[in-house]
Protein backbone atom coordinates (compact mmCIF):
# COMPACT_ATOMS: atom_id res chain seq x y z
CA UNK A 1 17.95 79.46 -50.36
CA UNK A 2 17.65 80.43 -46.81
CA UNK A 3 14.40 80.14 -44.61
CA UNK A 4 14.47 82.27 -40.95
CA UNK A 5 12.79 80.30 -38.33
CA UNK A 6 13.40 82.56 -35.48
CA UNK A 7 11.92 85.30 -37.02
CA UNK A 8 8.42 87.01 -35.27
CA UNK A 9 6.03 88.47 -37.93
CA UNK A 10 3.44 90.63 -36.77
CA UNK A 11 -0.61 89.35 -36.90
CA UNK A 12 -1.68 91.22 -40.26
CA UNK A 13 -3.97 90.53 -42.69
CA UNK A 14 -1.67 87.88 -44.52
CA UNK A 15 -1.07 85.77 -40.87
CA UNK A 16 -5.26 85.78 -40.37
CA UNK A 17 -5.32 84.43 -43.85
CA UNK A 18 -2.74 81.74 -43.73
CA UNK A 19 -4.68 80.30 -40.12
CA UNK A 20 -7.90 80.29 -42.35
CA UNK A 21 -6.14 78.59 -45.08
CA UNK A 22 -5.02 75.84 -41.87
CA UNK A 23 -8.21 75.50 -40.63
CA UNK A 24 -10.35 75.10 -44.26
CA UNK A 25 -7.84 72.43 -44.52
CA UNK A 26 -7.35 70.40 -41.35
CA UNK A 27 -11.38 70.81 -40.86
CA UNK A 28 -11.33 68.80 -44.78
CA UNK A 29 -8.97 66.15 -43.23
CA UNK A 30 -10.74 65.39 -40.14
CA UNK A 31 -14.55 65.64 -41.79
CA UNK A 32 -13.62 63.75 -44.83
CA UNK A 33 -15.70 65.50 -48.45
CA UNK A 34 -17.79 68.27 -47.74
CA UNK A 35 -18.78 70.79 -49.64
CA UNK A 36 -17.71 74.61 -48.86
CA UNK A 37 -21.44 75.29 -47.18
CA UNK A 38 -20.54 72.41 -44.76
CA UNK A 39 -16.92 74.33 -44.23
CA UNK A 40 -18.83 77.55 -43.94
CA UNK A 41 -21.28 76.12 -41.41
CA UNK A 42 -18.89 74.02 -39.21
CA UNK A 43 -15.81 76.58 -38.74
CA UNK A 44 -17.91 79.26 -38.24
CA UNK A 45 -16.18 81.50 -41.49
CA UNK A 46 -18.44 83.14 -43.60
CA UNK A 47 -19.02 81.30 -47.29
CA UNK A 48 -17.24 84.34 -48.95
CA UNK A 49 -14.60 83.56 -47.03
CA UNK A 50 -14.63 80.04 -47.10
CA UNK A 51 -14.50 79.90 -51.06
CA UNK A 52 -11.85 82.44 -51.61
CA UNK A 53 -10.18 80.02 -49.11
CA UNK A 54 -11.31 77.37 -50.90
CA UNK A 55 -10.27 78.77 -54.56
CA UNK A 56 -6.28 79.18 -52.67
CA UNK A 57 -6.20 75.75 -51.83
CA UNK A 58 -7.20 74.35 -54.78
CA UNK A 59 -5.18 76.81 -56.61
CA UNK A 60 -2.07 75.04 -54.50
CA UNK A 61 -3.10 71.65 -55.19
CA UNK A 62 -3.88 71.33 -51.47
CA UNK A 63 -8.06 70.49 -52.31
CA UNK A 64 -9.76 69.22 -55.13
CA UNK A 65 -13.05 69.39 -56.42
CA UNK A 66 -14.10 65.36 -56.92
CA UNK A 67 -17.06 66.32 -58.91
CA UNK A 68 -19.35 64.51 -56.57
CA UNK A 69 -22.14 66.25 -55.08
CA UNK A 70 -21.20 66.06 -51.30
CA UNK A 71 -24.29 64.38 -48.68
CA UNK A 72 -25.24 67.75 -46.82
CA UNK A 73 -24.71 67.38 -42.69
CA UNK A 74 -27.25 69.81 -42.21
CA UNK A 75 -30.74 71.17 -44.02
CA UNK A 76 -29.79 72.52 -47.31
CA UNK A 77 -28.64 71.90 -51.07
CA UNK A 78 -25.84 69.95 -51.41
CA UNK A 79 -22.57 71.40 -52.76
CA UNK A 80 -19.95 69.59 -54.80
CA UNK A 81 -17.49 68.07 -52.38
CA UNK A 82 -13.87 68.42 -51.92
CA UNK A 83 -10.98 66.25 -50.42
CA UNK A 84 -7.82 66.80 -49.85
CA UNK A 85 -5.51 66.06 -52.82
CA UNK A 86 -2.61 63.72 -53.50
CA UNK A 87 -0.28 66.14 -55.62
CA UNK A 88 1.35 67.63 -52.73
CA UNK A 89 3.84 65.45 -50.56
CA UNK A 90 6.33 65.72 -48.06
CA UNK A 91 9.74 64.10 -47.74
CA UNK A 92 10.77 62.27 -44.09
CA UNK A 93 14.12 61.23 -43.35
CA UNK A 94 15.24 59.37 -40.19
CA UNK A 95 18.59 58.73 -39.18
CA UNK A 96 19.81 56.55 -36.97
CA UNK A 97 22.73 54.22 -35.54
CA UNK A 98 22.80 51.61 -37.87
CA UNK A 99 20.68 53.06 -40.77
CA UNK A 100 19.05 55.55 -43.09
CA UNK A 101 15.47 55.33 -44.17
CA UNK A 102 13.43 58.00 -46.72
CA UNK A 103 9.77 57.86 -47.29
CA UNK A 104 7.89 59.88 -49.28
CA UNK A 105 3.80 60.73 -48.03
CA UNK A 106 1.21 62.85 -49.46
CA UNK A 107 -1.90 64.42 -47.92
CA UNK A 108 -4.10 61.62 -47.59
CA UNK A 109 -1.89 59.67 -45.76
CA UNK A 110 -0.80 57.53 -48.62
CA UNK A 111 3.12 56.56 -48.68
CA UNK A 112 3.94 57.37 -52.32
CA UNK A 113 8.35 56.14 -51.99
CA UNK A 114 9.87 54.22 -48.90
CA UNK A 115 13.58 52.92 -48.77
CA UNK A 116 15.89 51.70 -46.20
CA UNK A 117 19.63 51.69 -46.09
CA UNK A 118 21.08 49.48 -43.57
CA UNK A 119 24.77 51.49 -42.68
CA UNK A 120 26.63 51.33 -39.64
CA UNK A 121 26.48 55.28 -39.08
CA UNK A 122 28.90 55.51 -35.88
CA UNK A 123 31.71 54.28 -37.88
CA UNK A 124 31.42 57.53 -40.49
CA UNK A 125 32.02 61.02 -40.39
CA UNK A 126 28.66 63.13 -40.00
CA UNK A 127 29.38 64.78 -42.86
CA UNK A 128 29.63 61.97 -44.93
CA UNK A 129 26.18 60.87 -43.19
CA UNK A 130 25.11 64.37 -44.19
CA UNK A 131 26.03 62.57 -47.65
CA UNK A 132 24.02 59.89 -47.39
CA UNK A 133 21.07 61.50 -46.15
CA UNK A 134 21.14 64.16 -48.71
CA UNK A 135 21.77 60.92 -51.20
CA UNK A 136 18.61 59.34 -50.25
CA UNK A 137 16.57 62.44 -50.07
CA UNK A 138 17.58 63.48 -53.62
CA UNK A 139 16.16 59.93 -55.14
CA UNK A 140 13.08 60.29 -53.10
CA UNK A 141 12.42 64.27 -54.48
CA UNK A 142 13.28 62.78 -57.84
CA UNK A 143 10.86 59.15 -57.84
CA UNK A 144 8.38 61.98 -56.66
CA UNK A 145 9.34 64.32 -59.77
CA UNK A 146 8.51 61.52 -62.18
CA UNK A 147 5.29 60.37 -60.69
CA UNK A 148 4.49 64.81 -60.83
CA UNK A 149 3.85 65.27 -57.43
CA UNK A 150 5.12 68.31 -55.53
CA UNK A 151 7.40 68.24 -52.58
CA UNK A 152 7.07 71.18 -50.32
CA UNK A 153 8.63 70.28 -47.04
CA UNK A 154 11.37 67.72 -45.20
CA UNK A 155 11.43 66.64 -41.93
CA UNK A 156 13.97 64.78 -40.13
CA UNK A 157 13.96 62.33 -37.48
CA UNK A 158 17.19 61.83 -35.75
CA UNK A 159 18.63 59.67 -32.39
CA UNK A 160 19.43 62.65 -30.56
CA UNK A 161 18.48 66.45 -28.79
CA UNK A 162 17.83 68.72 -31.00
CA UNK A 163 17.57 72.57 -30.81
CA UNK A 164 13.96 72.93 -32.23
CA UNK A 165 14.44 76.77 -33.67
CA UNK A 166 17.67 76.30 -35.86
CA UNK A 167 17.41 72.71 -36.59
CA UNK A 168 20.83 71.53 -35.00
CA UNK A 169 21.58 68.39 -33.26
CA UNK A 170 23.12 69.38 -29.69
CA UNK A 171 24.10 66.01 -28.87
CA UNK A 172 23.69 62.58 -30.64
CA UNK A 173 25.69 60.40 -27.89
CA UNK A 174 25.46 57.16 -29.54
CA UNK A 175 26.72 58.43 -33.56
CA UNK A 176 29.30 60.96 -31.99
CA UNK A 177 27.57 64.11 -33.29
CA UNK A 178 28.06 67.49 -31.21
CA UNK A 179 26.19 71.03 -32.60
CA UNK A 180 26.13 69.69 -35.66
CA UNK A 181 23.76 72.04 -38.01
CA UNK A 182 21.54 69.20 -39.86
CA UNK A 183 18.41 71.85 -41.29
CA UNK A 184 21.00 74.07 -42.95
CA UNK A 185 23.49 71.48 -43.68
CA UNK A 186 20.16 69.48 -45.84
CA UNK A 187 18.36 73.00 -47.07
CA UNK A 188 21.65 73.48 -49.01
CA UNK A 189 21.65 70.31 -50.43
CA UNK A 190 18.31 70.53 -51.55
CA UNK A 191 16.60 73.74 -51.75
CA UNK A 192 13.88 72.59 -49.41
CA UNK A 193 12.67 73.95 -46.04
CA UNK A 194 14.14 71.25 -43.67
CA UNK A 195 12.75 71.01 -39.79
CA UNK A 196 14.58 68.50 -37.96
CA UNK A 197 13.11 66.72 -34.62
CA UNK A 198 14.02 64.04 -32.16
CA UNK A 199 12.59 60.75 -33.46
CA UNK A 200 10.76 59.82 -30.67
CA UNK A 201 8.89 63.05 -30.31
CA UNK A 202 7.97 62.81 -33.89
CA UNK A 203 6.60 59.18 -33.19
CA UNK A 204 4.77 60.64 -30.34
CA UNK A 205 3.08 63.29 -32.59
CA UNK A 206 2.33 60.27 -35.14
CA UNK A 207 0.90 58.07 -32.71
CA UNK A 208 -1.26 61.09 -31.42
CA UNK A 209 -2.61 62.21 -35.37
CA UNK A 210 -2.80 59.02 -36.61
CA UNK A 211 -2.03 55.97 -33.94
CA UNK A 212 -2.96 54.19 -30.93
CA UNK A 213 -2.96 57.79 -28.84
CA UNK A 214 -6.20 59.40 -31.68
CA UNK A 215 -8.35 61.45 -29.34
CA UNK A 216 -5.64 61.15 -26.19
CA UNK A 217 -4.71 64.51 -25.42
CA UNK A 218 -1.93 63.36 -22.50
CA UNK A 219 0.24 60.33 -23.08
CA UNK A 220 3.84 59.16 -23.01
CA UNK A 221 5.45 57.72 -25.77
CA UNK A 222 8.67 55.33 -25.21
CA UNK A 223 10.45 54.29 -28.44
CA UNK A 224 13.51 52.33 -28.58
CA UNK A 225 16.13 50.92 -30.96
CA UNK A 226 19.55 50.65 -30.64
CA UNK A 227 19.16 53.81 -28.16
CA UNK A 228 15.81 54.46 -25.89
CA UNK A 229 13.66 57.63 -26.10
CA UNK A 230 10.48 58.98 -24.88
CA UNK A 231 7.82 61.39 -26.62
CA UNK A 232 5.99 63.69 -23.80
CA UNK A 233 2.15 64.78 -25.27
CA UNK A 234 0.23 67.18 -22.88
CA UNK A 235 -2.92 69.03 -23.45
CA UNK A 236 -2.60 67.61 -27.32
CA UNK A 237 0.81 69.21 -28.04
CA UNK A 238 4.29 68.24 -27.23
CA UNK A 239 5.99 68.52 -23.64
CA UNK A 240 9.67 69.75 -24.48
CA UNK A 241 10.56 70.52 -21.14
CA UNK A 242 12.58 73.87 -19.94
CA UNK A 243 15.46 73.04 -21.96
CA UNK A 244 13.73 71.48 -24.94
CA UNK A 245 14.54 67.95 -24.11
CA UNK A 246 11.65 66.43 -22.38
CA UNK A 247 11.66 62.61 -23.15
CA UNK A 248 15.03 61.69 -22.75
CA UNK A 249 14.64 58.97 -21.00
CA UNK A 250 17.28 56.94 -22.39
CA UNK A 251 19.87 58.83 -20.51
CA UNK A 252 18.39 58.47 -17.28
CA UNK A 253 20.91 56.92 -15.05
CA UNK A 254 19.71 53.68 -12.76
CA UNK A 255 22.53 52.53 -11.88
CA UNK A 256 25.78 54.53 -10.94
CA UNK A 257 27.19 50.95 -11.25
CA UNK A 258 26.54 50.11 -14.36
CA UNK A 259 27.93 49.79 -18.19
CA UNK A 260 29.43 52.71 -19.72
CA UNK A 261 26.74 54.84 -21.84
CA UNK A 262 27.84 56.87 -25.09
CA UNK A 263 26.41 60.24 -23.01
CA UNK A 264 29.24 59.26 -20.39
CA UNK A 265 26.84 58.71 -17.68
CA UNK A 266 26.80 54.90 -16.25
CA UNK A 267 24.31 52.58 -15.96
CA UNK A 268 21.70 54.76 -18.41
CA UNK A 269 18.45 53.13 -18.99
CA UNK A 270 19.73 52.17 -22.97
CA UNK A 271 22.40 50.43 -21.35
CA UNK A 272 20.01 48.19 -19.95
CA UNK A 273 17.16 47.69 -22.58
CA UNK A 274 18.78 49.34 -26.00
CA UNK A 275 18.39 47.19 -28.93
CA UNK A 276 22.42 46.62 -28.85
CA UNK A 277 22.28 45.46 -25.16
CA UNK A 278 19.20 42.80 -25.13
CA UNK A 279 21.12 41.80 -28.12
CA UNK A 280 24.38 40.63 -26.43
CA UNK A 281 22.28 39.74 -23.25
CA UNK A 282 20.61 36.82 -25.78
CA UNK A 283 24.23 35.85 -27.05
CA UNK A 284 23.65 37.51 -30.53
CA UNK A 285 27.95 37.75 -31.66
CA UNK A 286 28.10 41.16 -33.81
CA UNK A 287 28.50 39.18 -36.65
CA UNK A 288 24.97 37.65 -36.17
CA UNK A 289 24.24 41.11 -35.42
CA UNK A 290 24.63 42.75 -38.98
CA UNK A 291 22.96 39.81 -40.17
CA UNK A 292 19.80 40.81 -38.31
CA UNK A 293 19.96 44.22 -38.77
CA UNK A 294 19.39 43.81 -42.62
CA UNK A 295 16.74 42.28 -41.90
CA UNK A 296 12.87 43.57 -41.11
CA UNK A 297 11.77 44.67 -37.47
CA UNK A 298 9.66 41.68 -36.96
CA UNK A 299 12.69 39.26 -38.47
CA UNK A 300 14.89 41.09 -36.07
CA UNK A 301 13.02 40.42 -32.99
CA UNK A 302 12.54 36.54 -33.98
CA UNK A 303 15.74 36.16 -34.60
CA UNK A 304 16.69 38.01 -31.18
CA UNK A 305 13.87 35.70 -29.54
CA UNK A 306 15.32 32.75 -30.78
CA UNK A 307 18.71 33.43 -29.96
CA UNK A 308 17.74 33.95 -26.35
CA UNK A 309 15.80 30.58 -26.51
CA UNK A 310 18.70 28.45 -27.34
CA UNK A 311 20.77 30.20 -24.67
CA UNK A 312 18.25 29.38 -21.97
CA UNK A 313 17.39 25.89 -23.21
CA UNK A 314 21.39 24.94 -23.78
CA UNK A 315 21.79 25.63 -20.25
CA UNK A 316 18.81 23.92 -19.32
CA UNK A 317 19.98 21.00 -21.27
CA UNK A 318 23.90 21.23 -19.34
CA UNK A 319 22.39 20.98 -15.91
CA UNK A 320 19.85 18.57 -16.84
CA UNK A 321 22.89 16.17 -18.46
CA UNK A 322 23.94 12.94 -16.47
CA UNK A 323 27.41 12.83 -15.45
């Protein structure tokens, strides 16, 4: 199975449809049950339009009729209301340094499958990440499968630049991947349209439709792990930059000085403040490292916290001793 993402289609009667479709069902999202008058009344489309949209949607298992009679907005009978359903889910992956994670959401918002796999990724082939990914992706589609809800999409967040049209990673300094082509590389492993995006413009875009940036139409959005990145939202969509790759802030060099960074630039900003780095600045040894990293966020940062406590307070304590 192949999908063309590069390819232009002309606006016919099928593309004006389709936008209709999007806008019957983001306008459901955002305003919560209505019924199709509401729709009809607050998009502007006419109510023959709006319930042959209507019909489509429900037809996909995209709406559902709850069987509720829905509190009209405005002067008139009230119709029965529909909400979005919860048969329809989609699949995201992320990838990083040091581990894989799957999670499985449907329309409503509701996680439906999360896992994490804590893995050392710089130390295997990408292909054999490729593996892994597919690996955890496959259980995911399947726990979804059993529970007879329908995947229709994958998305994949990964440490790196990616070329937004074809779905390959350029450059992914820090797990030694160069042009390597993730989208078809997953498609053929599991017959799914597959969009793959940096990770921090994806938690950008999440932090805009669902977090701390609702109703902010221009914000920055710095995320960082073992490597740093930034998310660039302007005007309410994503800033990409002339070359595609905006919010790369991690590779921003501050000090010509400074440590060697995986890009090959010195003294990058990640070199400074990546997970990895405040890490060996608090005395973690990479043993205690591992250790940590199977561990949750939150468990990870006490542990880093009070790791850089004793250090501080042991050398209080030595020049604080009497001779």
């Amino acid at each position: 199975m192949t999908f063309d993402r590069g390819a232009a289609h002309p606006a016919d009667q099928t593309t004006v449809r389709h936008a209709n479709l999007g806008v019957v069902l983001r306008h459901v999202a955002s305003a919560g049950p209505c019924s199709r008058a509401q729709i009809a009344a607050e998009t502007g489309l006419t109510r023959g339009t709006v319930s042959s949209l209507v019909a489509e949607l429900i037809e996909r298992d995209l709406l559902l009729e709850t069987g509720e009679t829905a509190s009209p907005r405005r002067i008139g009978r009230p119709g029965t209301a529909l909400e979005l359903s919860d048969v329809v889910v989609g699949v995201g992956l992320e990838v990083n340094v040091d581990y894989v994670a799957v999670s499985v959401e449907d329309l409503t918002g509701t996680v439906r499958y999360s896992r994490r796999f804590n893995r050392d990724n710089r130390n295997s082939a990408p292909r054999l990440v490729l593996d892994r990914i597919g690996k955890a992706a496959r259980d995911a589609l399947d726990a979804a499968a059993a529970e007879g809800l329908r995947p229709v999409g994958v998305t994949v967040a990964v440490a790196g630049l990616v070329e937004e049209a074809s779905g390959t990673v350029v450059l992914a300094p820090n797990m030694g991947w160069v042009e390597l082509p993730v989208a078809a590389e997953l498609e053929a492993r599991l017959g799914l349209p597959v969009v793959v995006e940096n990770e921090a413009n994806l938690s950008a875009l999440a932090e805009h439709w669902t977090g701390a940036a609702v109703g902010i139409d221009d914000f920055v959005c710095v995320f960082g792990e073992v490597g740093v990145g930034g998310g660039i939202v302007l005007g309410g969509r994503l800033f990409r930059g002339s070359h595609g790759f905006g919010g790369e802030f991690g590779h921003v060099s501050v000090d010509p000085n400074g440590a060697l960074c995986a890009c090959g630039s010195r003294g990058c900003v990640e070199t400074l403040v990546g997970q990895e780095s405040i890490a060996r600045a608090a005395g973690v040894s990479p043993a205690e490292k591992c250790l940590l990293q199977g561990q949750d966020a939150h468990a990870t940062l006490r542990g880093l916290f009070t790791h850089a406590l004793s250090g501080l307070f042991s050398r209080v304590a030595r020049r604080s001793a009497w001779p």
